[in-house]
PDB file of N, CA and C in Angstrom:
ATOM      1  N   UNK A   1      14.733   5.533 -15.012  1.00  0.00           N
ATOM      2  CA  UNK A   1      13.726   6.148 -14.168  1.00  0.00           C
ATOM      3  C   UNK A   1      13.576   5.322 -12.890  1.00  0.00           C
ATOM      4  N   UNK A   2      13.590   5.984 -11.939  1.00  0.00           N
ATOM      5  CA  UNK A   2      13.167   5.400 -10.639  1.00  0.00           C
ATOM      6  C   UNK A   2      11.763   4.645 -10.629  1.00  0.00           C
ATOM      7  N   UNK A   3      12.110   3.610 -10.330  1.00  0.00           N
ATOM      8  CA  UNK A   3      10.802   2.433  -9.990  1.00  0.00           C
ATOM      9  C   UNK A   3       9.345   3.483  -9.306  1.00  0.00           C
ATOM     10  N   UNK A   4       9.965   4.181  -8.115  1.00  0.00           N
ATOM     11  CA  UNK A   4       8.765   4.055  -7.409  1.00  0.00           C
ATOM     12  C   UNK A   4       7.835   5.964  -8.290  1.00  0.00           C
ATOM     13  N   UNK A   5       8.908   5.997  -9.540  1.00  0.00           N
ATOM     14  CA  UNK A   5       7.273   6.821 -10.269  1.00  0.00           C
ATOM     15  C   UNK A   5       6.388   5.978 -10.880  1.00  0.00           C
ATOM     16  N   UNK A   6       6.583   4.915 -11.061  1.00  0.00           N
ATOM     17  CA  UNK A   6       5.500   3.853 -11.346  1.00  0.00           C
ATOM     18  C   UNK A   6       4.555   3.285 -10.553  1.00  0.00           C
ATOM     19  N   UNK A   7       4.901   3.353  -9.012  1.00  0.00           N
ATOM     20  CA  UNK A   7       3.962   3.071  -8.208  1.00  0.00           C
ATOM     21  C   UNK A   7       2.847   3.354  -8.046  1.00  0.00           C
ATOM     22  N   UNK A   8       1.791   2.447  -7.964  1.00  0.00           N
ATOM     23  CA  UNK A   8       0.588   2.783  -7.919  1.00  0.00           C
ATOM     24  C   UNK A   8       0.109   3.552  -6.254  1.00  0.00           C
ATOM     25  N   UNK A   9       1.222   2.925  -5.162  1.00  0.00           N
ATOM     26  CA  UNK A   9       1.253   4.023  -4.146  1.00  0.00           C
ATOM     27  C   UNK A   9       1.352   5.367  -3.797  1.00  0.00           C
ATOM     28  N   UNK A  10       2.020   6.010  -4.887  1.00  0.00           N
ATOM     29  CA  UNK A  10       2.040   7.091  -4.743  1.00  0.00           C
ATOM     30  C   UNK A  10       1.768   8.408  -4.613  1.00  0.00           C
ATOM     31  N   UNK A  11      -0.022   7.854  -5.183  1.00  0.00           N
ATOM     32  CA  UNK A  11      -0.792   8.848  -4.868  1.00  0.00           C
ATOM     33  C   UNK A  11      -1.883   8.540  -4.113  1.00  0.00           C
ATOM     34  N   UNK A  12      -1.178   7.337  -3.251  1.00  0.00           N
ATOM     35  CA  UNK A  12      -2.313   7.523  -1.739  1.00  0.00           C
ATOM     36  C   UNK A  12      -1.367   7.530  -0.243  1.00  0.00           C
ATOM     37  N   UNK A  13      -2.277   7.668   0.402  1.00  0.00           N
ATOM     38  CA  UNK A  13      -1.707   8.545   2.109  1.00  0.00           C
ATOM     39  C   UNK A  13      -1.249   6.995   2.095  1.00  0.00           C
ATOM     40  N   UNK A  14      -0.167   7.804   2.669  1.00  0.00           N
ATOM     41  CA  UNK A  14       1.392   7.139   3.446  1.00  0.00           C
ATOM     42  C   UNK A  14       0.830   6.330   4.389  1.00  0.00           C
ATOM     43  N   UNK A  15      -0.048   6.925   5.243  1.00  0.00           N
ATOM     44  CA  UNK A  15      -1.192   6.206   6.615  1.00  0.00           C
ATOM     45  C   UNK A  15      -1.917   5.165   6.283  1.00  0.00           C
ATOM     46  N   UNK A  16      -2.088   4.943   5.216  1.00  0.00           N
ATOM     47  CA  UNK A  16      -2.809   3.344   4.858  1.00  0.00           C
ATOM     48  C   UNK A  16      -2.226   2.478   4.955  1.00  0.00           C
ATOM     49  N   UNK A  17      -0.680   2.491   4.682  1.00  0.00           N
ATOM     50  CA  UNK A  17       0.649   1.547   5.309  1.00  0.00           C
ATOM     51  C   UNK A  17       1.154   1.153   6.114  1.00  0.00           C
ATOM     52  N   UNK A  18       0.739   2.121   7.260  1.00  0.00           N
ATOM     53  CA  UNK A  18       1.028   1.789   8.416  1.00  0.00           C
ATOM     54  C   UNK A  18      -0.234   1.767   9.789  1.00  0.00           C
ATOM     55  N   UNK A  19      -0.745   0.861   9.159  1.00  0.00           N
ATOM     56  CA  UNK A  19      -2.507   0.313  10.393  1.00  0.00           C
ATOM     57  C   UNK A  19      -1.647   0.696  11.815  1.00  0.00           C
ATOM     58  N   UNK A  20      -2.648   0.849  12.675  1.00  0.00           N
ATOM     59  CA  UNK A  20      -2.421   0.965  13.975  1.00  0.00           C
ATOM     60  C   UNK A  20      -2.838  -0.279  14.546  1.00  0.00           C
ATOM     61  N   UNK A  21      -2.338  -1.245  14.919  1.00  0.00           N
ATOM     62  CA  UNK A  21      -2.943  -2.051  15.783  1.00  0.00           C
ATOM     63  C   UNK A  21      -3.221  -3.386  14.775  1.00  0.00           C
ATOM     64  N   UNK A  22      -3.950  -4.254  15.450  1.00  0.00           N
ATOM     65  CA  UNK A  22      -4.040  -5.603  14.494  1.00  0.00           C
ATOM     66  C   UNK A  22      -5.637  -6.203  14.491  1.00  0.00           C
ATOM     67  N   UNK A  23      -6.680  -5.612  14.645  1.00  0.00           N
ATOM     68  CA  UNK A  23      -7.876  -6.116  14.789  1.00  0.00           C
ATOM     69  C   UNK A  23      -8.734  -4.689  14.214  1.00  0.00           C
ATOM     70  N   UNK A  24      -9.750  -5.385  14.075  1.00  0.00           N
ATOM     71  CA  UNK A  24     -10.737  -4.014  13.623  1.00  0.00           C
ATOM     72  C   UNK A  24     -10.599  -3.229  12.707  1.00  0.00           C
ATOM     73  N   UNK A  25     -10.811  -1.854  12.505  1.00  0.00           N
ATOM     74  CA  UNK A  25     -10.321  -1.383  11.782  1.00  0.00           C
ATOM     75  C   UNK A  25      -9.115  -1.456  10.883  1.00  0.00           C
ATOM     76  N   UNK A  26      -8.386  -2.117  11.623  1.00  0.00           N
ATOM     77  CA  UNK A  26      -6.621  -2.127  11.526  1.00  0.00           C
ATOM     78  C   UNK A  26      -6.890  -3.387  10.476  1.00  0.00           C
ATOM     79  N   UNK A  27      -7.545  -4.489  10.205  1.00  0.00           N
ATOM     80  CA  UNK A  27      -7.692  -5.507   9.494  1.00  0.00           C
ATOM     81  C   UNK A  27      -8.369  -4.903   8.096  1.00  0.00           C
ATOM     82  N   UNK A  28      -9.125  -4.060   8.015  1.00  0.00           N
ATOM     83  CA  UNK A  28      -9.487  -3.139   6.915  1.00  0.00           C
ATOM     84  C   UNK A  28      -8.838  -2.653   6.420  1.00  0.00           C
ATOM     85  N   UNK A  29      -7.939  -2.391   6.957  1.00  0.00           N
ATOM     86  CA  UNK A  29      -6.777  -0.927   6.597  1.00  0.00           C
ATOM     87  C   UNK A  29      -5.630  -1.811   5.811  1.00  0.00           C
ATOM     88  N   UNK A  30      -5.104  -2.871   6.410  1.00  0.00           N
ATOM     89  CA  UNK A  30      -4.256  -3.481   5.789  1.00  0.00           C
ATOM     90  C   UNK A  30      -4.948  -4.762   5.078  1.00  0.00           C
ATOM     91  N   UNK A  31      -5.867  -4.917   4.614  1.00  0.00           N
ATOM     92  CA  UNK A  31      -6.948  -5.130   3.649  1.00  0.00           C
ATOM     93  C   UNK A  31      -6.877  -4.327   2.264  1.00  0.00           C
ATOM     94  N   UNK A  32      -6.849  -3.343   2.687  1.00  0.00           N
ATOM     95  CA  UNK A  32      -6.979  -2.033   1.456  1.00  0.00           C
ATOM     96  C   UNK A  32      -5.479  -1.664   0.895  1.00  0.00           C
ATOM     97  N   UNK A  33      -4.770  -1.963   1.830  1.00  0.00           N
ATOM     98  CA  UNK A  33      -3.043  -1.249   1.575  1.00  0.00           C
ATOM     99  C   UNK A  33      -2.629  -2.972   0.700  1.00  0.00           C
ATOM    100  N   UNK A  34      -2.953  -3.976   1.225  1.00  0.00           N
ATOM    101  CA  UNK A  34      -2.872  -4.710   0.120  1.00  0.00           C
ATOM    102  C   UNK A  34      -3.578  -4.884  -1.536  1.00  0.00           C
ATOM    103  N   UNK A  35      -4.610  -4.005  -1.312  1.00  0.00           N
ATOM    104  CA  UNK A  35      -5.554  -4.119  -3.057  1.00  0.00           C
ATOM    105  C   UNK A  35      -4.246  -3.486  -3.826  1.00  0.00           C
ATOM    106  N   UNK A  36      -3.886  -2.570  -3.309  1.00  0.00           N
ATOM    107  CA  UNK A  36      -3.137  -1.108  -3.861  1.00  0.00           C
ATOM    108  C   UNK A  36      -1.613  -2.278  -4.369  1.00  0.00           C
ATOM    109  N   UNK A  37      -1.335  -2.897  -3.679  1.00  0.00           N
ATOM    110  CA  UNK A  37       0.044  -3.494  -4.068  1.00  0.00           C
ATOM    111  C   UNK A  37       0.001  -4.738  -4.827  1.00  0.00           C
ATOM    112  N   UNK A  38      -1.705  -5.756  -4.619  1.00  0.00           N
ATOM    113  CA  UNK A  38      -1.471  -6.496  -5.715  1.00  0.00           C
ATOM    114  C   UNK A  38      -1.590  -5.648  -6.816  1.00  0.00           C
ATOM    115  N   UNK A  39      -2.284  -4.464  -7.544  1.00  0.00           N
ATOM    116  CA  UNK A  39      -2.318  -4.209  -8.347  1.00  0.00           C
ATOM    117  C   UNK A  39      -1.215  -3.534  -8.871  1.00  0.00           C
ATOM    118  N   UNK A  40      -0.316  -3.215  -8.533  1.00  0.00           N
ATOM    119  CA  UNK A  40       1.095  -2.129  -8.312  1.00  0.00           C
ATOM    120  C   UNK A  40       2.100  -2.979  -9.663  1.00  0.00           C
ATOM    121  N   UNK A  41       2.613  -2.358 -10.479  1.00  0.00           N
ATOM    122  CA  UNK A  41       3.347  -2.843 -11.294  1.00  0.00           C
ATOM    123  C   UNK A  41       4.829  -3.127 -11.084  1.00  0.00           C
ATOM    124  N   UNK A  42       5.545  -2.688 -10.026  1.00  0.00           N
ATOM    125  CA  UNK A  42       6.687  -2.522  -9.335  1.00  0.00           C
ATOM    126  C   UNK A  42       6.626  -3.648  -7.930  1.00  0.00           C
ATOM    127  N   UNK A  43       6.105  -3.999  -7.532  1.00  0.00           N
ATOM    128  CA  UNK A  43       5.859  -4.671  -6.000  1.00  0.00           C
ATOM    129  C   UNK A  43       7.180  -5.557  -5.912  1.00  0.00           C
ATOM    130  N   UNK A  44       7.643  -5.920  -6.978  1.00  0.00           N
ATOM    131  CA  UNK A  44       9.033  -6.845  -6.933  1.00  0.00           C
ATOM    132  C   UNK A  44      10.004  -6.133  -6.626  1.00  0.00           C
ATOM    133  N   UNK A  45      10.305  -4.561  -6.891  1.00  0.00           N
ATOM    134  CA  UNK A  45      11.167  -3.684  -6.556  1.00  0.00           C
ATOM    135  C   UNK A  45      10.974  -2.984  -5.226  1.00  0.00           C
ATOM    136  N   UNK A  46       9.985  -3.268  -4.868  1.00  0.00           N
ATOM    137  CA  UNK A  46       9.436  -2.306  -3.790  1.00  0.00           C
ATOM    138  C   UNK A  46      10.392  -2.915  -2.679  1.00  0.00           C
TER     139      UNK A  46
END
């Protein structure tokens, strides 16, 4: 089976991965896109 049906990414927006910018909001965003991947059971394959 392919790794990434195990991902815990997969059932959130694609757009949380890719912040716009590096301050503000954008520090939240890739704040949150990291919770999702420490918890991710695959992150070594990713």
């Amino acid at each position: 089976m392919d790794w990434r049906h195990n991902a815990i990414c997969r059932d959130e927006d694609p757009e949380l991965f890719f912040p716009v910018g590096n301050s503000g909001p954008a520090i939240a965003q890739i704040a949150d896109a990291k919770l999702v991947c420490n918890r991710c059971p695959v992150t070594a394959d990713c």
